[in-house]
C-alpha atoms as a PDB file:
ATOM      1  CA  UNK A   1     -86.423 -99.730 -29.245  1.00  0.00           C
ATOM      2  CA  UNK A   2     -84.084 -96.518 -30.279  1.00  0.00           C
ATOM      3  CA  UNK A   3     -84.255 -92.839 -30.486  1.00  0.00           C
ATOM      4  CA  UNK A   4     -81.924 -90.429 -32.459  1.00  0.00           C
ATOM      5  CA  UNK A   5     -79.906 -88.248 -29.451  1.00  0.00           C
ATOM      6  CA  UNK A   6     -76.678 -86.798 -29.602  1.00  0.00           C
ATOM      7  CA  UNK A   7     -73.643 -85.677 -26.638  1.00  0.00           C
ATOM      8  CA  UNK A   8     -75.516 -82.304 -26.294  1.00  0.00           C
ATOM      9  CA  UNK A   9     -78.642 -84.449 -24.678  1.00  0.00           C
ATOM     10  CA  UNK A  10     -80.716 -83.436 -27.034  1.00  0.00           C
ATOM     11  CA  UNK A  11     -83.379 -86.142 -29.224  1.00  0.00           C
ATOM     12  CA  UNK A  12     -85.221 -86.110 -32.253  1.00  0.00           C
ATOM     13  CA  UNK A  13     -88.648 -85.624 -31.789  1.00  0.00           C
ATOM     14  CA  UNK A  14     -91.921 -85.416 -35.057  1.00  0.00           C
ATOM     15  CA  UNK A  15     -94.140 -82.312 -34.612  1.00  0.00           C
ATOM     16  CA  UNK A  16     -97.438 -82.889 -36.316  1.00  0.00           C
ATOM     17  CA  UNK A  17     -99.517 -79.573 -37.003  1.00  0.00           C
ATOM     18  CA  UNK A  18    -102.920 -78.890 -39.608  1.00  0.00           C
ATOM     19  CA  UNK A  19    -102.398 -77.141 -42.897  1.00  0.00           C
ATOM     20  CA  UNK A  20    -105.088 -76.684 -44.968  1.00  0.00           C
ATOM     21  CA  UNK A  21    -106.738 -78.993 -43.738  1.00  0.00           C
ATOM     22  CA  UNK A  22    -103.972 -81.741 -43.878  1.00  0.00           C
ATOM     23  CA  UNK A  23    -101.645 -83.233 -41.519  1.00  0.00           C
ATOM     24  CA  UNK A  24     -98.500 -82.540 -41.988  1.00  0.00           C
ATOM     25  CA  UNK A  25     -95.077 -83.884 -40.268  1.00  0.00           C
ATOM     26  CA  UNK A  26     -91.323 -82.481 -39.318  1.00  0.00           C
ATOM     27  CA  UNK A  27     -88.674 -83.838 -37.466  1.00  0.00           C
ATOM     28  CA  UNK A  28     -86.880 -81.495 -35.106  1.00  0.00           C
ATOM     29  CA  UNK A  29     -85.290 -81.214 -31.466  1.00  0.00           C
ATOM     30  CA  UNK A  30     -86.146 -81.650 -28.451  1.00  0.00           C
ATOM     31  CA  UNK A  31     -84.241 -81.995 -24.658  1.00  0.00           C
ATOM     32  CA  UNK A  32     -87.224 -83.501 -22.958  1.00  0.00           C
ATOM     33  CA  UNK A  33     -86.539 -87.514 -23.931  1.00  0.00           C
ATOM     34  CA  UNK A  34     -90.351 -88.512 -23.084  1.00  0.00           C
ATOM     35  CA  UNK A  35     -90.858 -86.700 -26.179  1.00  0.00           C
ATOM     36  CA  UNK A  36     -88.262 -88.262 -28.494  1.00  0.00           C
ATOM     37  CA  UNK A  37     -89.442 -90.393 -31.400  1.00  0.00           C
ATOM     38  CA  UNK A  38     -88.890 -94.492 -31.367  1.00  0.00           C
ATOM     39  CA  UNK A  39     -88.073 -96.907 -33.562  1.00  0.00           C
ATOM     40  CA  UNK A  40     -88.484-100.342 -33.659  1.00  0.00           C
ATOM     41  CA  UNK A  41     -85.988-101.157 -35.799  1.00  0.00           C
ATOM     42  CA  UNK A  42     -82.308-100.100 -35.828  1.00  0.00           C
ATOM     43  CA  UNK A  43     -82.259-100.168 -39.391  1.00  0.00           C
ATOM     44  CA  UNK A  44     -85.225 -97.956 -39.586  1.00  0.00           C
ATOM     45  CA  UNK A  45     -83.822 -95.052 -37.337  1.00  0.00           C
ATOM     46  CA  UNK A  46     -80.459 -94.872 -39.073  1.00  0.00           C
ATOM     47  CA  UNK A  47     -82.175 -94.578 -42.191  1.00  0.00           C
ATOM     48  CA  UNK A  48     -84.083 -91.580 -40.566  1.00  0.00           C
ATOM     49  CA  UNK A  49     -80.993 -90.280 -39.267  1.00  0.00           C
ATOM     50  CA  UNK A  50     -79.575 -90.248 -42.795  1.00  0.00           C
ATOM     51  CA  UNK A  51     -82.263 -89.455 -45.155  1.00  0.00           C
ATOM     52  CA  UNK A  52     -85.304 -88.038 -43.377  1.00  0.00           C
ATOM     53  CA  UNK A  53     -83.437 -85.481 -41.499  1.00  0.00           C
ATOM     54  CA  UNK A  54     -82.464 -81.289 -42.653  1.00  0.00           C
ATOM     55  CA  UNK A  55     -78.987 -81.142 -43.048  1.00  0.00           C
ATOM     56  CA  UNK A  56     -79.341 -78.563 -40.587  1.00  0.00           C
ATOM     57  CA  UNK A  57     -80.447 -81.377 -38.208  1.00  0.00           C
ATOM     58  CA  UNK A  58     -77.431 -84.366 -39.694  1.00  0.00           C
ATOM     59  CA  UNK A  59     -74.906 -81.788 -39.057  1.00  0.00           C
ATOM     60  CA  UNK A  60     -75.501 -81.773 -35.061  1.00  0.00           C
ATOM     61  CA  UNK A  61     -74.150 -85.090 -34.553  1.00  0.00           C
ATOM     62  CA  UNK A  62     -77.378 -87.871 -34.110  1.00  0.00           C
ATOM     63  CA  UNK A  63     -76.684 -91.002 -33.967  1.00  0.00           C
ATOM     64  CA  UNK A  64     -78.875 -94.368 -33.083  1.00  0.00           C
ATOM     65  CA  UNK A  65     -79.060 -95.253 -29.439  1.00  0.00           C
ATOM     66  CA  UNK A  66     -80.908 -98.096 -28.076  1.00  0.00           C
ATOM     67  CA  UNK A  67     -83.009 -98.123 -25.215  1.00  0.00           C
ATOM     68  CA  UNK A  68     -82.404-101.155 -22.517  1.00  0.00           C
ATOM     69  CA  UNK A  69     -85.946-101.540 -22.122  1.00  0.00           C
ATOM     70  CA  UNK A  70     -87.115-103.193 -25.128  1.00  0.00           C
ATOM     71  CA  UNK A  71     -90.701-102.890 -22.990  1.00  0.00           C
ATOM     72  CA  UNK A  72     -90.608 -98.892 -22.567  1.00  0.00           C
ATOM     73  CA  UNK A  73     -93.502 -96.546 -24.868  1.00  0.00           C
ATOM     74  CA  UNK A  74     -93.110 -93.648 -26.868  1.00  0.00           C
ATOM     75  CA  UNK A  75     -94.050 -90.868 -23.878  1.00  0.00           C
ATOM     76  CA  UNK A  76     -92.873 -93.297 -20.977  1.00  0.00           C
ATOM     77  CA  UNK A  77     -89.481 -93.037 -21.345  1.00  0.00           C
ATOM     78  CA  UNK A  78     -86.805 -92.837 -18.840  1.00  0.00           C
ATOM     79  CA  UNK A  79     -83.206 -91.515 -18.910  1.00  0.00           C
ATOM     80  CA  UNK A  80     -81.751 -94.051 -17.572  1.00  0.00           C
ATOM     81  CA  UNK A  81     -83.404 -96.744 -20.173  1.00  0.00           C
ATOM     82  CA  UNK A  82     -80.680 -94.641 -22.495  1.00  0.00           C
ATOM     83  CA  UNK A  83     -77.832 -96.497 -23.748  1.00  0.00           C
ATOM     84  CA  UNK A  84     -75.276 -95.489 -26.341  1.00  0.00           C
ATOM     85  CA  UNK A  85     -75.157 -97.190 -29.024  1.00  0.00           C
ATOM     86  CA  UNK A  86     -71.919 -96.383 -29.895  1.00  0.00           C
ATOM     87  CA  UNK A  87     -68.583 -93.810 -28.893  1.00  0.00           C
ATOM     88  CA  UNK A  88     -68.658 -90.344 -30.192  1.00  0.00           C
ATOM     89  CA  UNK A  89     -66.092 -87.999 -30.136  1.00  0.00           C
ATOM     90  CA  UNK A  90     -66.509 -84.593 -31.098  1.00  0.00           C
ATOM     91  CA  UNK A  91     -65.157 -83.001 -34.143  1.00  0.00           C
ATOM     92  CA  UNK A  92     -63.231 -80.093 -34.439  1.00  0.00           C
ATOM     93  CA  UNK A  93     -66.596 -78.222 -35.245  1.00  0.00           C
ATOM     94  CA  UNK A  94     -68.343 -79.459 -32.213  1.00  0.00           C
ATOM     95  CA  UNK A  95     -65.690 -79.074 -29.381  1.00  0.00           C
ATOM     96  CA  UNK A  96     -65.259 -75.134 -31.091  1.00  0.00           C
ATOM     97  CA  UNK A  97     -68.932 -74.931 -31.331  1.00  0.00           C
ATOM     98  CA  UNK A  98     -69.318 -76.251 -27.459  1.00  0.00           C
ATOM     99  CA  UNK A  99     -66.362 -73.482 -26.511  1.00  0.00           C
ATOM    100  CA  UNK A 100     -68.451 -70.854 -28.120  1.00  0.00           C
ATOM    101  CA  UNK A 101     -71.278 -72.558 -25.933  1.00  0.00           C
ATOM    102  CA  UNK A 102     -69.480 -71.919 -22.659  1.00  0.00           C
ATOM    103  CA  UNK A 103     -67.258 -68.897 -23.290  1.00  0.00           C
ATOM    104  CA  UNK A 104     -71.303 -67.158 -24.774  1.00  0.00           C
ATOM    105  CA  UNK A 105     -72.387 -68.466 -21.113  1.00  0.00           C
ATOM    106  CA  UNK A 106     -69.874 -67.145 -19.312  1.00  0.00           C
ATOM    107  CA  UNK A 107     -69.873 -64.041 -20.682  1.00  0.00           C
ATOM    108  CA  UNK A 108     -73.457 -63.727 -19.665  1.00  0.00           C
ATOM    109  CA  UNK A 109     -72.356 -64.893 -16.372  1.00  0.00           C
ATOM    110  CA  UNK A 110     -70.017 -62.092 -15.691  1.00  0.00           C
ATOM    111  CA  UNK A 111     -72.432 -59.248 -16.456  1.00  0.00           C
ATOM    112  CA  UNK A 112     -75.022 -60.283 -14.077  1.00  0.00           C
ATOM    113  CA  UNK A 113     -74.647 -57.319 -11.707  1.00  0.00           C
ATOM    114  CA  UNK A 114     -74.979 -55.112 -14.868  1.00  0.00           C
ATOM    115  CA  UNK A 115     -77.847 -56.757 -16.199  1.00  0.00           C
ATOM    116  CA  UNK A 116     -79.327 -56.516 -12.264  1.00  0.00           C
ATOM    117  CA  UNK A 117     -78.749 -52.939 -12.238  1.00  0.00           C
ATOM    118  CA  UNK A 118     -80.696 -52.499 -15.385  1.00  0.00           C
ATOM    119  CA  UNK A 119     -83.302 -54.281 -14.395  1.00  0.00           C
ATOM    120  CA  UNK A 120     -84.151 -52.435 -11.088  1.00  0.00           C
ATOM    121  CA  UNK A 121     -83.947 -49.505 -12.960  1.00  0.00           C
ATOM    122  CA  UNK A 122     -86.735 -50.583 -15.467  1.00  0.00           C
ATOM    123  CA  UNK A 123     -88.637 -52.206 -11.790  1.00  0.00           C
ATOM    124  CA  UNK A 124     -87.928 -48.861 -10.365  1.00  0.00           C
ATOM    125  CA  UNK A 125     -89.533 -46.627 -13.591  1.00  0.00           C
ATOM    126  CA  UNK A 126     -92.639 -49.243 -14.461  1.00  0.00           C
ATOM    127  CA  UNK A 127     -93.755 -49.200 -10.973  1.00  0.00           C
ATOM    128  CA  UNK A 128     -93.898 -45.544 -10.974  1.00  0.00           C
ATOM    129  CA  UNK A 129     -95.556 -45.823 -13.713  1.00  0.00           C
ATOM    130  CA  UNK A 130     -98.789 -47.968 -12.421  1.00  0.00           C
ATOM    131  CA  UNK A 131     -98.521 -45.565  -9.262  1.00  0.00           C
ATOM    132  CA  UNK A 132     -99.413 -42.837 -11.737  1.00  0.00           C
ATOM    133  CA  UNK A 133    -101.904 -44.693 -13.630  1.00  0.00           C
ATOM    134  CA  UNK A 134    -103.880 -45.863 -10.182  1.00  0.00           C
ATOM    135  CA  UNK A 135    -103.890 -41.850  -9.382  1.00  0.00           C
ATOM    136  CA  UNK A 136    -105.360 -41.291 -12.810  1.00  0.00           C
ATOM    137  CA  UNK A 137    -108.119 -43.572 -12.354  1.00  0.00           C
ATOM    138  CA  UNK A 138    -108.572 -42.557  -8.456  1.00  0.00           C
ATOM    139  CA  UNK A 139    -108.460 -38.698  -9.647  1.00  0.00           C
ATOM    140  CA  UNK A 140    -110.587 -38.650 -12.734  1.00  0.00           C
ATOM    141  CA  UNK A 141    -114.659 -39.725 -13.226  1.00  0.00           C
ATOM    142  CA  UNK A 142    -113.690 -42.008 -16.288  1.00  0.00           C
ATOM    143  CA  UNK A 143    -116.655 -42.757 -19.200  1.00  0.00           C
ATOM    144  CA  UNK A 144    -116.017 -46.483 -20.776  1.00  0.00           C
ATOM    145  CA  UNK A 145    -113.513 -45.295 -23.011  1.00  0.00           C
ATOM    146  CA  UNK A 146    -111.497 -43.789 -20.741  1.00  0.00           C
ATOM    147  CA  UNK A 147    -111.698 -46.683 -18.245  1.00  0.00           C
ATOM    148  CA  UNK A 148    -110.635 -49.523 -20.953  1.00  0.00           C
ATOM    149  CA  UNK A 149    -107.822 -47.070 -22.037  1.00  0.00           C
ATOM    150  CA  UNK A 150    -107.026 -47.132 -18.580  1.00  0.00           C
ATOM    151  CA  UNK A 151    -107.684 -50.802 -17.674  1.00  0.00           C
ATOM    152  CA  UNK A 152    -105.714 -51.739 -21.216  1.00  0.00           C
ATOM    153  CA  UNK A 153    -102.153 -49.463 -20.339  1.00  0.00           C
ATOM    154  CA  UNK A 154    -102.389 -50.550 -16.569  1.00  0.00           C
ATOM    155  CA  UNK A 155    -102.108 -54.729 -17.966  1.00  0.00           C
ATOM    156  CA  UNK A 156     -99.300 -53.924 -20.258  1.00  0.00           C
ATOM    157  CA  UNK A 157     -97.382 -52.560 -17.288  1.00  0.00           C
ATOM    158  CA  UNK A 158     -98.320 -55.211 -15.247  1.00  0.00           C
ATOM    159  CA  UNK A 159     -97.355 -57.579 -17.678  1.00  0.00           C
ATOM    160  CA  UNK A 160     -93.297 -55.405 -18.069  1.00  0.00           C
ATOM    161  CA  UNK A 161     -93.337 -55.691 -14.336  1.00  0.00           C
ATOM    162  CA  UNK A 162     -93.774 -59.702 -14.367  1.00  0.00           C
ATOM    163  CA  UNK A 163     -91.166 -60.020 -17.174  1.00  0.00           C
ATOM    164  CA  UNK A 164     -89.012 -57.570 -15.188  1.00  0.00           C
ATOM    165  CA  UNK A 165     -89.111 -59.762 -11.747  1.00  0.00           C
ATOM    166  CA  UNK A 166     -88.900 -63.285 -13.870  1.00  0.00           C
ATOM    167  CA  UNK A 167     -86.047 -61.638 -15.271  1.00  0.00           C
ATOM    168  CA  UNK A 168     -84.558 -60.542 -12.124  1.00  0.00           C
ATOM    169  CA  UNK A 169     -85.509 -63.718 -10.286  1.00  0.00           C
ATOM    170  CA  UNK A 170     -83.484 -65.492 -13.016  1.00  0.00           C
ATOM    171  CA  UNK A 171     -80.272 -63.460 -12.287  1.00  0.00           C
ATOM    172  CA  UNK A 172     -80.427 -64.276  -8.585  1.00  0.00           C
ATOM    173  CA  UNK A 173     -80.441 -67.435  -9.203  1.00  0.00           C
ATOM    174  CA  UNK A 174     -77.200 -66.714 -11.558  1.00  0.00           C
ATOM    175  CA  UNK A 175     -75.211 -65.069  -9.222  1.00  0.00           C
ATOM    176  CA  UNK A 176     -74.412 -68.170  -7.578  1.00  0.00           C
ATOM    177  CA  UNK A 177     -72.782 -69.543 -10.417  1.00  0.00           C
ATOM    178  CA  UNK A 178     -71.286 -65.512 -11.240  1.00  0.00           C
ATOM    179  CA  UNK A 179     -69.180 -66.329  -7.427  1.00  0.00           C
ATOM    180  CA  UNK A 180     -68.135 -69.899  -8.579  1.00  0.00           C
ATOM    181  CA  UNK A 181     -66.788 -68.554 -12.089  1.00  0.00           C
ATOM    182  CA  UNK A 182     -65.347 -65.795 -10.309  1.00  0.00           C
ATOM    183  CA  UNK A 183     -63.665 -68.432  -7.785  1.00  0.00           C
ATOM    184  CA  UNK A 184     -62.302 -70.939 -10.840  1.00  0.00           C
ATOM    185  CA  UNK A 185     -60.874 -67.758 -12.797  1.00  0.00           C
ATOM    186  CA  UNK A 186     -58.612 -66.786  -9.524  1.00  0.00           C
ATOM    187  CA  UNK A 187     -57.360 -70.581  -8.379  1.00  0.00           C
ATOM    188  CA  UNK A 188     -54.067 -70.494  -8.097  1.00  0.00           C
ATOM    189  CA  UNK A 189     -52.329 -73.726  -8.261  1.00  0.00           C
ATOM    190  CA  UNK A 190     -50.440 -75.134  -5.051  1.00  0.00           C
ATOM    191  CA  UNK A 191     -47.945 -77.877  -6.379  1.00  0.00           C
ATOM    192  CA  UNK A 192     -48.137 -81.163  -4.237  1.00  0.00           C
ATOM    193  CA  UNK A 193     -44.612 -82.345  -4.719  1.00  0.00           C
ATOM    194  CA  UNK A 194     -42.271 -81.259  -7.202  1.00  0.00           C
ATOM    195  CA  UNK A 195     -42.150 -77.287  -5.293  1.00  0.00           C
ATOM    196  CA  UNK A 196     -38.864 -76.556  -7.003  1.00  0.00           C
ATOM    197  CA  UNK A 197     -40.769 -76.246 -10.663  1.00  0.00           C
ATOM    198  CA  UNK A 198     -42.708 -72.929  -9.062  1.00  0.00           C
ATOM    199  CA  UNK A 199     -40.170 -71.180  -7.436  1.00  0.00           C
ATOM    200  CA  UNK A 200     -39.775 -68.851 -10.246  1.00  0.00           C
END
């Protein structure tokens, strides 16, 4: 059996949605491999991998990989059952599109306490907010209008704060990595043997 993957981990997969009252079927990514579509036959995925797919799709690098388990079902697949078909080594486009990858990353990385900041300024004003709108609705006899006006503002702020505290829960998570970038961009190199190269 084979899939279509690539060195980013990433497989092709077939999404199947209605239109007008048809079927219809595209090929596109995915990073979860229980979802990736299978071939039978090698022949059948490399023709796939060269004919069915976007060029928007050929140009990130799939290739045919076989799985060990000739046994293994579309949906039951494992990671490990991957095995590559074949050495890939990236182009000059995909190592500078990977650099973009990790210097985009990084830069995100480095402006976590800003982005933290922000975002316990927008906690700080939204909760205010609901404060006020609970002392509206304590303060005032409301008719129905009034009280699904009320009831409707009060879940959109409830809704910014949950996006706020995912949001904030995310870059505690990231500051962990913030202290290790931090760490690799102030190593300083201690020679092991040949001392007299450094002493300038």
């Amino acid at each position: 059996m084979y899939v279509l993957s690539n060195d980013k981990g990433q497989y092709i997969c077939k999404d199947r949605f209605k239109r007008g009252g048809s079927i219809h079927e595209t090929f596109s990514i995915t990073t979860n491999i229980t979802l990736a579509e299978t071939w039978d036959d090698r022949e059948k995925a490399l023709n796939t991998a060269n004919n069915s797919l976007s060029k928007t799709l050929r140009n990130k690098g799939f290739r045919v990989v076989r799985l060990e388990n000739q046994n293994c079902q579309a949906g039951n697949l494992d990671v490990h059952q991957v095995q590559a078909g074949e050495s890939h080594d990236l182009s000059e486009e995909e190592l500078q599109e990977l650099l973009e990858d990790v210097f985009r990353i990084s830069r995100l990385i480095n402006d976590v306490q800003g982005k933290t900041d922000a975002l316990s300024s927008a906690l700080s004003r939204v909760d205010k907010e609901i404060t006020d709108i609970h002392h509206w609705i304590e303060l005032n006899k409301l008719n129905a209008y009034q009280g699904y006006k009320a009831s409707a503002i009060l879940q959109k702020k409830l809704k910014q704060r949950r996006i706020i505290k995912n949001g904030m829960a995310i870059l505690r998570a990231m500051s962990g990595v913030e202290v290790a970038v931090s760490n690799m961009e102030n190593a300083n190199y201690r020679p092991r043997v040949l001392n007299e190269l450094f002493e300038d």
